[in-house]
PDB file of N, CA and C in Angstrom:
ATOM      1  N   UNK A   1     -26.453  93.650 -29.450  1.00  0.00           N
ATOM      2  CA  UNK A   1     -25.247  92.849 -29.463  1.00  0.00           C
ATOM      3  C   UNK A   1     -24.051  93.715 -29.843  1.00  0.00           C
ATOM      4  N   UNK A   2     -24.557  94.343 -31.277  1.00  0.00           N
ATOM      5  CA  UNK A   2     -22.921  95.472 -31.213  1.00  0.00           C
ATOM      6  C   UNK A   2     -23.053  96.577 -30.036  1.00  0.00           C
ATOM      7  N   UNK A   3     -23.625  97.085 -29.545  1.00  0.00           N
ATOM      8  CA  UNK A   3     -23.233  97.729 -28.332  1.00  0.00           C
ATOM      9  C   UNK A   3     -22.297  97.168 -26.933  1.00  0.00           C
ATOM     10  N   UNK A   4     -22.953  95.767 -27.059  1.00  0.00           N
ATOM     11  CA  UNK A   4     -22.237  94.610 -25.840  1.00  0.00           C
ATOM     12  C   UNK A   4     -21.114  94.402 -26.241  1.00  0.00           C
ATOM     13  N   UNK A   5     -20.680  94.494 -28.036  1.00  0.00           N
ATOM     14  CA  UNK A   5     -19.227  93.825 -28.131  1.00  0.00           C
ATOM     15  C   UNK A   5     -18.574  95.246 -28.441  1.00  0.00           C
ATOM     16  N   UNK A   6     -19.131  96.520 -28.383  1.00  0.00           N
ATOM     17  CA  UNK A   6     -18.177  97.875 -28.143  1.00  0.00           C
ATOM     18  C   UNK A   6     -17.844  98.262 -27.166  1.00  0.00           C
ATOM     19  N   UNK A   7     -18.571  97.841 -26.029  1.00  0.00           N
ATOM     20  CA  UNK A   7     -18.354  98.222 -24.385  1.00  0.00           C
ATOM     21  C   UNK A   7     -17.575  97.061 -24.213  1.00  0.00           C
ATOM     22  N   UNK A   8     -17.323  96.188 -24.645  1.00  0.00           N
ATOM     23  CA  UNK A   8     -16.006  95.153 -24.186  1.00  0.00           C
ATOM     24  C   UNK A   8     -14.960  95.453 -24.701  1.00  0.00           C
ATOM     25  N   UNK A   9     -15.146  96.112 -25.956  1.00  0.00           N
ATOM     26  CA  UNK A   9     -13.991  96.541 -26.932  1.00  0.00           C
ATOM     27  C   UNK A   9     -13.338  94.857 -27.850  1.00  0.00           C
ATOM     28  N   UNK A  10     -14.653  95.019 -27.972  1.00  0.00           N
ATOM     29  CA  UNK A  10     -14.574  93.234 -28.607  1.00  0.00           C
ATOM     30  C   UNK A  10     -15.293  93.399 -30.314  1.00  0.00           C
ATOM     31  N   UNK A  11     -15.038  94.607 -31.110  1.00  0.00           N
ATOM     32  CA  UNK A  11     -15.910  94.561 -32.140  1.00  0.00           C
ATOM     33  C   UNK A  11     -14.853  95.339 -33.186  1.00  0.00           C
ATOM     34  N   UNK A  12     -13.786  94.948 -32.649  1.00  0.00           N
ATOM     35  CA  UNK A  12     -12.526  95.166 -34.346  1.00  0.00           C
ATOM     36  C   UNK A  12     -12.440  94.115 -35.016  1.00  0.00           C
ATOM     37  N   UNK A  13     -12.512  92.750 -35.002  1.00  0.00           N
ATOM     38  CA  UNK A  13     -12.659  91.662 -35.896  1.00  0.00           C
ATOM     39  C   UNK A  13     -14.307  91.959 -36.847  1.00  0.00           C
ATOM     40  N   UNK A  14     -14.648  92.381 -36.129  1.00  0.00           N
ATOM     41  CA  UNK A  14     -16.093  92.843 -36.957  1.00  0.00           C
ATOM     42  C   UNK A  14     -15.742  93.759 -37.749  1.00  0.00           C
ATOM     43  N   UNK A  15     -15.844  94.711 -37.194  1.00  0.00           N
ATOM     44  CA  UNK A  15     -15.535  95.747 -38.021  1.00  0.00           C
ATOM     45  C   UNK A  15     -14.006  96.544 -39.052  1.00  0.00           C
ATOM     46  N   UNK A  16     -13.441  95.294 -38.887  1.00  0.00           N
ATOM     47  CA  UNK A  16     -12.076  95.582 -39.800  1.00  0.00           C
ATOM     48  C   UNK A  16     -12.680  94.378 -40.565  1.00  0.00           C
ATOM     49  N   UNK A  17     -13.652  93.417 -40.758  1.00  0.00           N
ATOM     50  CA  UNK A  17     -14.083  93.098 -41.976  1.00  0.00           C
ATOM     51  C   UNK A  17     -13.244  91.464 -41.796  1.00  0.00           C
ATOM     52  N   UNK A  18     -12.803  91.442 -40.817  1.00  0.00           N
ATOM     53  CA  UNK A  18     -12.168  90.041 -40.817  1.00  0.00           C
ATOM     54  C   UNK A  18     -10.373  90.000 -40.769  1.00  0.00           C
ATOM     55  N   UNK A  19     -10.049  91.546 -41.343  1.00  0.00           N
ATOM     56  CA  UNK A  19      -8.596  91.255 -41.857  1.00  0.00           C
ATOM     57  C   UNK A  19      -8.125  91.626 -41.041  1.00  0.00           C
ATOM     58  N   UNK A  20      -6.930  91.638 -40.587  1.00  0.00           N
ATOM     59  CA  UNK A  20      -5.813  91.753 -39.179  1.00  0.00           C
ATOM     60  C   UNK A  20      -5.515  93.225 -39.404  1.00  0.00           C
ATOM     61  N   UNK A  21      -5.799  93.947 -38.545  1.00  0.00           N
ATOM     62  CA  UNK A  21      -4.906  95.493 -38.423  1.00  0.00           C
ATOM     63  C   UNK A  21      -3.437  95.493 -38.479  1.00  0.00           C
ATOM     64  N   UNK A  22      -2.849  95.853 -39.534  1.00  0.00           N
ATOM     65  CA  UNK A  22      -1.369  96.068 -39.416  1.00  0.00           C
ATOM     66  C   UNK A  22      -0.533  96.066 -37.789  1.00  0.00           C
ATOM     67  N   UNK A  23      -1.268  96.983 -37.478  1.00  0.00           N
ATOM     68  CA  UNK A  23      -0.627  97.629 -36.115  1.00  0.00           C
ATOM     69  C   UNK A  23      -0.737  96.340 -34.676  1.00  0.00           C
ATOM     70  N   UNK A  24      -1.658  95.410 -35.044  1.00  0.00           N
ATOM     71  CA  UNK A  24      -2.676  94.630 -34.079  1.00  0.00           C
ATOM     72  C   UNK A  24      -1.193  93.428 -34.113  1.00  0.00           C
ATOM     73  N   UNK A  25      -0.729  93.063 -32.973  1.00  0.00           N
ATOM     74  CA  UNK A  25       0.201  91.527 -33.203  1.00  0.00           C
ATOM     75  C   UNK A  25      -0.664  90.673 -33.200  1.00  0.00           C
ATOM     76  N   UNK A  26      -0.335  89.107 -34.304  1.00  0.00           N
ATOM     77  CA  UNK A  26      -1.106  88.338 -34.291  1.00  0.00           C
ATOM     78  C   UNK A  26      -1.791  87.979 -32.798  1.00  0.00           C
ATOM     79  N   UNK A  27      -0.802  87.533 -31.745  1.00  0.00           N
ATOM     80  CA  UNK A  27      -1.433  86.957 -30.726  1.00  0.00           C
ATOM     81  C   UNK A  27      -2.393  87.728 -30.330  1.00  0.00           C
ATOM     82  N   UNK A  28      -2.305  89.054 -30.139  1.00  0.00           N
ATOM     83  CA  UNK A  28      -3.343  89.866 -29.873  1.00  0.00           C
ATOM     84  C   UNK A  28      -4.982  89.562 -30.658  1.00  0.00           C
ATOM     85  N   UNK A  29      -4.660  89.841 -32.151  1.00  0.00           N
ATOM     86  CA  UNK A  29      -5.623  89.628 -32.789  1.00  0.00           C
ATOM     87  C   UNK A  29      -6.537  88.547 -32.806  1.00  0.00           C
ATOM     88  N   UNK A  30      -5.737  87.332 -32.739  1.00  0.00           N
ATOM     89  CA  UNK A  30      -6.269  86.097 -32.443  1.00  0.00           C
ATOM     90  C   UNK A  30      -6.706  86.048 -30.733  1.00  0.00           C
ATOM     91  N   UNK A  31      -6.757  86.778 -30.008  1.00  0.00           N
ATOM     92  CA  UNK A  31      -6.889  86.535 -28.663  1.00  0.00           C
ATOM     93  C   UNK A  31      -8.681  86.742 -28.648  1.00  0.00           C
ATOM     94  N   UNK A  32      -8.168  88.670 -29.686  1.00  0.00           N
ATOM     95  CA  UNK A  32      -9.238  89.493 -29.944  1.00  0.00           C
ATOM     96  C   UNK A  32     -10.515  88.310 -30.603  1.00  0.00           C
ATOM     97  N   UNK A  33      -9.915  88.086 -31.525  1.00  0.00           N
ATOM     98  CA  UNK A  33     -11.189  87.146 -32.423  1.00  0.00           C
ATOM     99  C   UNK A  33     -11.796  86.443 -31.392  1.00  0.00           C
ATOM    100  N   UNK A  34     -11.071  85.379 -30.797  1.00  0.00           N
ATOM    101  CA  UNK A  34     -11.693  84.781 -29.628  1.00  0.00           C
ATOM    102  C   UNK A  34     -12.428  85.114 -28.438  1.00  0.00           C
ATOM    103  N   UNK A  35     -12.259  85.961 -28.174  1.00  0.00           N
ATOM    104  CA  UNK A  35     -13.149  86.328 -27.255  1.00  0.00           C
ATOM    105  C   UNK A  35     -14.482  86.945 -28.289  1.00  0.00           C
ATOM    106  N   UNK A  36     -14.217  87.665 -28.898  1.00  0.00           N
ATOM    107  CA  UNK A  36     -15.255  87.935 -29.838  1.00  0.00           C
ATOM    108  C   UNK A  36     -16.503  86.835 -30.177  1.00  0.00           C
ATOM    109  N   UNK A  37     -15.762  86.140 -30.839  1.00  0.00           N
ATOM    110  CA  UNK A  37     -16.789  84.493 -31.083  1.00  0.00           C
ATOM    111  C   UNK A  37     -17.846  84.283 -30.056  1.00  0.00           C
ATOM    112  N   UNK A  38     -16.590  84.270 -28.740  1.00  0.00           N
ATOM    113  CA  UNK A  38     -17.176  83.343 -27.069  1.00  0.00           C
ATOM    114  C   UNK A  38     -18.188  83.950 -27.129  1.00  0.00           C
ATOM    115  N   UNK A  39     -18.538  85.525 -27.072  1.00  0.00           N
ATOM    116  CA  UNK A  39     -18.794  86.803 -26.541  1.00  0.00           C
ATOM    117  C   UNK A  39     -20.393  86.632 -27.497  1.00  0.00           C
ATOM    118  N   UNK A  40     -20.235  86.170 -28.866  1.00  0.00           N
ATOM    119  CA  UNK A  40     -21.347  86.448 -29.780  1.00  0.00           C
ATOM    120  C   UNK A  40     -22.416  85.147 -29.185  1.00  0.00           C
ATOM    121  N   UNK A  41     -21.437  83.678 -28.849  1.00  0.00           N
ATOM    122  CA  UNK A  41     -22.206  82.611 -28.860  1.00  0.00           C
ATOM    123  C   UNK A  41     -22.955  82.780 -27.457  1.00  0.00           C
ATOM    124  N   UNK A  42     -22.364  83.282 -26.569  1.00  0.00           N
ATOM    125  CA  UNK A  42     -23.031  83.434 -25.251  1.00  0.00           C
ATOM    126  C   UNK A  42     -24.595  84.247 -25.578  1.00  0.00           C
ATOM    127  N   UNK A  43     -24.721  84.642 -26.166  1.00  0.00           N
ATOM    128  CA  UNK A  43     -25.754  85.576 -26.177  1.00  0.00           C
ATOM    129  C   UNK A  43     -26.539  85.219 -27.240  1.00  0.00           C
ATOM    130  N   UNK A  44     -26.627  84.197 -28.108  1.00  0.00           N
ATOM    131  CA  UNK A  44     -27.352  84.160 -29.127  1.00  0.00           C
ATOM    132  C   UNK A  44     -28.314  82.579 -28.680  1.00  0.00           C
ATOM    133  N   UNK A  45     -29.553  82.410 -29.461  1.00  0.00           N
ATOM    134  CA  UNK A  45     -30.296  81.565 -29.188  1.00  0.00           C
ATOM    135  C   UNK A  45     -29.921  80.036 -29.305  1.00  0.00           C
ATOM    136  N   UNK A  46     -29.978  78.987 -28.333  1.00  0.00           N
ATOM    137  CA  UNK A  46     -30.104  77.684 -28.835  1.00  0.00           C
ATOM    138  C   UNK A  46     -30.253  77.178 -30.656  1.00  0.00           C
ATOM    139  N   UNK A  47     -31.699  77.966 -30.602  1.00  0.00           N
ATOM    140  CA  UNK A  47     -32.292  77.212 -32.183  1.00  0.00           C
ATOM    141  C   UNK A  47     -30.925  78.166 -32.601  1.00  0.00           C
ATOM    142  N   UNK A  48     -30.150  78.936 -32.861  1.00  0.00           N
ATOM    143  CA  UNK A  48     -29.136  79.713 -33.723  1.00  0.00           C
ATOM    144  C   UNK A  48     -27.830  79.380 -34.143  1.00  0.00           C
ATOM    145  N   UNK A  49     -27.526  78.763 -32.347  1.00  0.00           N
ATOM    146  CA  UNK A  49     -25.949  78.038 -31.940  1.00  0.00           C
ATOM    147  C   UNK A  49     -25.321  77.387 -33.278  1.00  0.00           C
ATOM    148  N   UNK A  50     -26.497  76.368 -33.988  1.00  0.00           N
ATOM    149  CA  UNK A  50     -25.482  75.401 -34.873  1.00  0.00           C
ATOM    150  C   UNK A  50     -25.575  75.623 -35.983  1.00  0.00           C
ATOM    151  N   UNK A  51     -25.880  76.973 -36.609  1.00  0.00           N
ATOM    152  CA  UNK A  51     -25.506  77.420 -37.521  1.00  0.00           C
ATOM    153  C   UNK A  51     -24.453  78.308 -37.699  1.00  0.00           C
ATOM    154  N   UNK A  52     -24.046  78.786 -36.322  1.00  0.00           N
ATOM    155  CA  UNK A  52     -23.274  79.688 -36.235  1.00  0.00           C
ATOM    156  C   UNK A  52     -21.505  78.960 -35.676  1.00  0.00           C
ATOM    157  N   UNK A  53     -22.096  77.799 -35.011  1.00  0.00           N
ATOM    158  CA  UNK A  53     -21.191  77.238 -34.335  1.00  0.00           C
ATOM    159  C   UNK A  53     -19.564  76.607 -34.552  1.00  0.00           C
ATOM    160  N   UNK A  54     -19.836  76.614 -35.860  1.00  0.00           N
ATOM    161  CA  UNK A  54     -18.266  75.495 -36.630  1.00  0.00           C
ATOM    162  C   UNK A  54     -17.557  77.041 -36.721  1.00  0.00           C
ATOM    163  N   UNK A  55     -17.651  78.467 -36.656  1.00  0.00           N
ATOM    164  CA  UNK A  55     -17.284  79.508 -37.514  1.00  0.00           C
ATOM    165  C   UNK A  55     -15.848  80.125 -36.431  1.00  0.00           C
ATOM    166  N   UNK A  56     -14.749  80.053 -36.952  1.00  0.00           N
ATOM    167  CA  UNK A  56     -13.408  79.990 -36.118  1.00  0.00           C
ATOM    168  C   UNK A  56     -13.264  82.340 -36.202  1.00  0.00           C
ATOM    169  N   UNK A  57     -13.724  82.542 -37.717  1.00  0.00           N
ATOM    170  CA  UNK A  57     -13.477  84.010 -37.547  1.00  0.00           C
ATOM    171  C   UNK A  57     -14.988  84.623 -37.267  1.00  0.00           C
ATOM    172  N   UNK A  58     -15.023  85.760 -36.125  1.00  0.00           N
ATOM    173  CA  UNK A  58     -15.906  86.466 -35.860  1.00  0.00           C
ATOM    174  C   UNK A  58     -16.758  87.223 -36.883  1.00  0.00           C
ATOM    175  N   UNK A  59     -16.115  87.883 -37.807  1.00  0.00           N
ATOM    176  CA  UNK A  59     -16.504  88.767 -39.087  1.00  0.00           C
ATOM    177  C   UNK A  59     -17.952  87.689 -39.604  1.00  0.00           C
ATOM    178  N   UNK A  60     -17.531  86.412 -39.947  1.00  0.00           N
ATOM    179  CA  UNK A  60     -18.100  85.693 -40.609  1.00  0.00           C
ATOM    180  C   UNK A  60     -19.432  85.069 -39.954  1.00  0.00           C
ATOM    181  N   UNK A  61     -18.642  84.824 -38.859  1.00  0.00           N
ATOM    182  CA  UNK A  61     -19.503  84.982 -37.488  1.00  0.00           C
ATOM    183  C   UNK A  61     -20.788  85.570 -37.684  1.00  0.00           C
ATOM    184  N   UNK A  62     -20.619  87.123 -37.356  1.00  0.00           N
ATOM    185  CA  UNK A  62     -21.676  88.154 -37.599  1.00  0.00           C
ATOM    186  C   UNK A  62     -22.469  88.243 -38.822  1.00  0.00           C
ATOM    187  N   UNK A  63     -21.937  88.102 -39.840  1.00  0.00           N
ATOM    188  CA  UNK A  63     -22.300  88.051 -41.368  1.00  0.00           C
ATOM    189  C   UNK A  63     -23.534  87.446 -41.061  1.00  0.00           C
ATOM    190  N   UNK A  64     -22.880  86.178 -40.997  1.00  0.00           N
ATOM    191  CA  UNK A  64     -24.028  84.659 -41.112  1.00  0.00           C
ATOM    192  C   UNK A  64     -25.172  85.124 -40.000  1.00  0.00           C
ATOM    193  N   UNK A  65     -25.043  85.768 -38.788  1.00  0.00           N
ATOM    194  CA  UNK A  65     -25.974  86.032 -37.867  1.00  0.00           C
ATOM    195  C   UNK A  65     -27.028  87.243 -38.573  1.00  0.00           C
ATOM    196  N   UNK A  66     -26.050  88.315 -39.237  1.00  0.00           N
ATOM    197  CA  UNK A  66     -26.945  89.438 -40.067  1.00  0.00           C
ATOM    198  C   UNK A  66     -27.979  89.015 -40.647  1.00  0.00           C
ATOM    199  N   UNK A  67     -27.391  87.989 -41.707  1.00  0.00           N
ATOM    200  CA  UNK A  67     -28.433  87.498 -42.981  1.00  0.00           C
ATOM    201  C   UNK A  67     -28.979  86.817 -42.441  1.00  0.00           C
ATOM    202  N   UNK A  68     -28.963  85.935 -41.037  1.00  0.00           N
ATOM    203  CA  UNK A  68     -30.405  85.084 -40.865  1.00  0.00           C
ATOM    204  C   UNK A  68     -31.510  86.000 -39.855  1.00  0.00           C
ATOM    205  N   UNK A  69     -31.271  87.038 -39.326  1.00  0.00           N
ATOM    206  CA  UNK A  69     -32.051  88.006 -39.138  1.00  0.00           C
ATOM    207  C   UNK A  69     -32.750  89.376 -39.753  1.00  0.00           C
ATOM    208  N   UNK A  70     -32.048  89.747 -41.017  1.00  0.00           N
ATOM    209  CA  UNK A  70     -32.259  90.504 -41.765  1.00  0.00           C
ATOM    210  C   UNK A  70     -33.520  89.563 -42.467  1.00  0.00           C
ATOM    211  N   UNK A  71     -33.545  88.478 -42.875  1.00  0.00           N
ATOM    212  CA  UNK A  71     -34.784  87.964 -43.507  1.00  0.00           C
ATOM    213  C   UNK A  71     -35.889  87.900 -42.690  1.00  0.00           C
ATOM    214  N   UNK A  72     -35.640  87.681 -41.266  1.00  0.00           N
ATOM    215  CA  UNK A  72     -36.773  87.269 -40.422  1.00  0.00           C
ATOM    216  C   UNK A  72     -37.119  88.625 -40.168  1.00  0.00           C
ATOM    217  N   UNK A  73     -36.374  90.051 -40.551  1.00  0.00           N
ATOM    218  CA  UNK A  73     -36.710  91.204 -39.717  1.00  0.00           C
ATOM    219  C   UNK A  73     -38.192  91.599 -40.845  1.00  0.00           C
ATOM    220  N   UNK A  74     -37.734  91.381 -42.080  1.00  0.00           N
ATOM    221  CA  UNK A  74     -38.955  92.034 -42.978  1.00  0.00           C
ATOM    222  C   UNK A  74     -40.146  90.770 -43.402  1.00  0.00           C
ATOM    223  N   UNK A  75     -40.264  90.090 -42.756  1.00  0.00           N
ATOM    224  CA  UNK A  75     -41.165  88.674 -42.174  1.00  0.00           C
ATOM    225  C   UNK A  75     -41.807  89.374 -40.901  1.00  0.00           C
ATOM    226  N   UNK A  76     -41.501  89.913 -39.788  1.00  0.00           N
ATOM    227  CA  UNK A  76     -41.579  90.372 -39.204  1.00  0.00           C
ATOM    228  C   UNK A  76     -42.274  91.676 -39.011  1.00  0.00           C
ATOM    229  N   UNK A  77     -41.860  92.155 -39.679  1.00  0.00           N
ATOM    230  CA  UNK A  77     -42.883  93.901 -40.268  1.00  0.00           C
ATOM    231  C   UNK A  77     -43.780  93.448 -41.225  1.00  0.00           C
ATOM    232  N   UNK A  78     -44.001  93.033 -41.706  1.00  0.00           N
ATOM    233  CA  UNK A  78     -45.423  92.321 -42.405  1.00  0.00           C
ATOM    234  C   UNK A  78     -46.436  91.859 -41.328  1.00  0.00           C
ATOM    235  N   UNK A  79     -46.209  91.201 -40.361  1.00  0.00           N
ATOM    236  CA  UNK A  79     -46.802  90.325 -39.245  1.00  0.00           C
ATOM    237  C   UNK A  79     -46.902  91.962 -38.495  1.00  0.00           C
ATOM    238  N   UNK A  80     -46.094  92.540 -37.936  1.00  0.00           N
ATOM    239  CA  UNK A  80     -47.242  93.522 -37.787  1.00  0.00           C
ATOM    240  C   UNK A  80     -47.340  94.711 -38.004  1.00  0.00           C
ATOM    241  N   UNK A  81     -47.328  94.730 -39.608  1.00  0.00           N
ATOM    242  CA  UNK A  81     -48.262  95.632 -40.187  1.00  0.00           C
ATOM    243  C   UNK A  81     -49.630  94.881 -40.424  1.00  0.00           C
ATOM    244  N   UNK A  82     -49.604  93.653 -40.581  1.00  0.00           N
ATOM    245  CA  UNK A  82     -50.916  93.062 -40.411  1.00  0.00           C
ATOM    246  C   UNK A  82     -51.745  93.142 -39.275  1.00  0.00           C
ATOM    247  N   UNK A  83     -50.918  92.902 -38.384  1.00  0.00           N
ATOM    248  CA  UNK A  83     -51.775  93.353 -36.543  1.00  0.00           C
ATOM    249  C   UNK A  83     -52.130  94.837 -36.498  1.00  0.00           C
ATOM    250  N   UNK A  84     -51.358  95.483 -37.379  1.00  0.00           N
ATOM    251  CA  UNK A  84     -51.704  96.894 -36.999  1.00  0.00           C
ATOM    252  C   UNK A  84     -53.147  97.325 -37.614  1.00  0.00           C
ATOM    253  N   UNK A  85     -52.900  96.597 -38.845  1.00  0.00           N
ATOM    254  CA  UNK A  85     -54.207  96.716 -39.738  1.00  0.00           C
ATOM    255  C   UNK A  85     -55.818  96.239 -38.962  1.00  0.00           C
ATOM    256  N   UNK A  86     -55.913  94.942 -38.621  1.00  0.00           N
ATOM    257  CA  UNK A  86     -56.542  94.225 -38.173  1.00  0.00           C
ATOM    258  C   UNK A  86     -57.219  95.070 -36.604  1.00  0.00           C
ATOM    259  N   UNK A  87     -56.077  95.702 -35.917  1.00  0.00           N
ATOM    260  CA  UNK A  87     -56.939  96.408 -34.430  1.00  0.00           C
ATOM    261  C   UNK A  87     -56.998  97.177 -34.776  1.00  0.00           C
ATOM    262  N   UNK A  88     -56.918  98.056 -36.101  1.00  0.00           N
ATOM    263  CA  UNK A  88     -57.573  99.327 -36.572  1.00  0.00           C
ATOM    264  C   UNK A  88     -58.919  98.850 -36.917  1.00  0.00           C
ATOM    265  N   UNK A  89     -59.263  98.036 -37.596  1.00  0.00           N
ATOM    266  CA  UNK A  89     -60.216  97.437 -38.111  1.00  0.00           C
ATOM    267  C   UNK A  89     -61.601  97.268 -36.977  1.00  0.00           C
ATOM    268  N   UNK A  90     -60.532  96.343 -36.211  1.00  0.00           N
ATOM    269  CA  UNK A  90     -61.682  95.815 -34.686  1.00  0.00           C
ATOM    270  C   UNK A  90     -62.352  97.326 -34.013  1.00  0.00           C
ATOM    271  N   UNK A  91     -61.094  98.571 -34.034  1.00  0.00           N
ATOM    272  CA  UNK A  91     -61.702  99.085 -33.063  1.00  0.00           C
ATOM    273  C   UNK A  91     -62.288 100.346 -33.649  1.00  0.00           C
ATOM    274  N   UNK A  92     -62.306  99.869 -34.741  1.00  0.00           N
ATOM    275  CA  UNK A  92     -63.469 101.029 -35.897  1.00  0.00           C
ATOM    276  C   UNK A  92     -65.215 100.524 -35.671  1.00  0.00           C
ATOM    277  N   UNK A  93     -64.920  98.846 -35.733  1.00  0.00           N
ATOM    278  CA  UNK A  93     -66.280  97.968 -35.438  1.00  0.00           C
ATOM    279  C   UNK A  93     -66.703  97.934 -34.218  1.00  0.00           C
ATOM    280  N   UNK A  94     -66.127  98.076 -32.903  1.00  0.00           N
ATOM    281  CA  UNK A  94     -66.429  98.693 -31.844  1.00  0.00           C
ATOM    282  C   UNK A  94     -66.895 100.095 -31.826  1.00  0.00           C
ATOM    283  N   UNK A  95     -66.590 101.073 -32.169  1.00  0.00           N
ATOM    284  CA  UNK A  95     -66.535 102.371 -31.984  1.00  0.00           C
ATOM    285  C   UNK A  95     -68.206 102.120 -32.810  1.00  0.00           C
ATOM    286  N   UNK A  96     -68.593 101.741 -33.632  1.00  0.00           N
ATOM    287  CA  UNK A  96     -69.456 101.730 -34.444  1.00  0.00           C
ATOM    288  C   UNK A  96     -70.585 101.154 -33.766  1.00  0.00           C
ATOM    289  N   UNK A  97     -70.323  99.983 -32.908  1.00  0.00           N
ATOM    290  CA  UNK A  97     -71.415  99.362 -32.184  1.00  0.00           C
ATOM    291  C   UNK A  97     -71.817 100.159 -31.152  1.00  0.00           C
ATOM    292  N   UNK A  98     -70.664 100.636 -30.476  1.00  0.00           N
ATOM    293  CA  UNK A  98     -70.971 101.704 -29.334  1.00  0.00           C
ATOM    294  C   UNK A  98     -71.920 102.492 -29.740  1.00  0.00           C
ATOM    295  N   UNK A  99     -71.738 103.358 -30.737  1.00  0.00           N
ATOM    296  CA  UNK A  99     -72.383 104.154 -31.061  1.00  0.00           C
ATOM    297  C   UNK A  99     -73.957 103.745 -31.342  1.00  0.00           C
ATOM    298  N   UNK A 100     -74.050 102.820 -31.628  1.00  0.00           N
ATOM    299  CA  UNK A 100     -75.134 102.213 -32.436  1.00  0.00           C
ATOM    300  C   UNK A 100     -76.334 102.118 -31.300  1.00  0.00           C
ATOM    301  N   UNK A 101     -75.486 101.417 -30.096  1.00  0.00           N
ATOM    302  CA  UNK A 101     -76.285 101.331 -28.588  1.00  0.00           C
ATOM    303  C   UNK A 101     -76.539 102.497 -28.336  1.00  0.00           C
ATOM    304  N   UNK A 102     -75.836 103.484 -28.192  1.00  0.00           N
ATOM    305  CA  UNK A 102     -76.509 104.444 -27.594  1.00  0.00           C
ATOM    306  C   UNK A 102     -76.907 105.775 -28.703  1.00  0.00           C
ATOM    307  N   UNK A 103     -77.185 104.950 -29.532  1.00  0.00           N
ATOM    308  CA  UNK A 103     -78.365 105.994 -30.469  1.00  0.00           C
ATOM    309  C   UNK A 103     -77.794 107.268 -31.126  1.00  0.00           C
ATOM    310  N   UNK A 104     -76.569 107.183 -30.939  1.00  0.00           N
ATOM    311  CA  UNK A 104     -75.822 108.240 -31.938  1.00  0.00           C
ATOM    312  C   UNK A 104     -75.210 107.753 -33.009  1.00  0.00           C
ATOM    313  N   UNK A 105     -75.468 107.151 -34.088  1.00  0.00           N
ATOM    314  CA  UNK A 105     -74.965 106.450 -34.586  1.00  0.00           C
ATOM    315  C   UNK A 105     -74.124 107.571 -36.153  1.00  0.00           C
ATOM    316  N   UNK A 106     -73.165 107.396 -36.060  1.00  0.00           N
ATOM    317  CA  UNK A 106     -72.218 108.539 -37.084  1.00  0.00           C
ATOM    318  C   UNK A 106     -72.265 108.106 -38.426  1.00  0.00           C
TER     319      UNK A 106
END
């Protein structure tokens, strides 16, 4: 997503933290924010939309999108470091049966 809103040149409300660039005229800035928003909601999930949806500045926008994926990301690496664990497991107990059939057993 920040790559999609740097190739639009849609990721200074993000990354100025919310606050208006001196140099930036309001209408501009506010044009900027807006498309920003459009730009985030187009691309984000149904189940996501209405948490994200009432939010008028982008910054805040993103925030709220960070922290509800930053929790699911290390939820996520648990689930599979557990899978990782588990087909190490299976294919130690394979390797073992194999062996077992054909009489080399290690």
């Amino acid at each position: 997503m920040e790559d999609l809103l740097n190739c639009k040149d849609l990721f200074d409300p993000i990354e100025d933290k919310g606050v208006k660039a001196t140099t930036t005229q309001e209408k501009d800035w506010k044009n900027s924010n807006k498309k920003t928003i459009g730009q985030i909601r187009q691309w984000i999930n149904h189940s996501v939309f209405h948490h994200v949806a009432q939010e008028t500045d982008a910054c805040t926008q993103w925030q709220k999108l960070e922290n509800m994926y930053q929790s699911r990301t290390a939820r996520n690496k648990a689930l599979l470091m557990r899978h990782l664990v588990v087909r190490s497991a299976v294919s130690k107990i394979v390797r073992k049966i194999g062996a077992v059939k054909s009489g080399c057993e290690s």
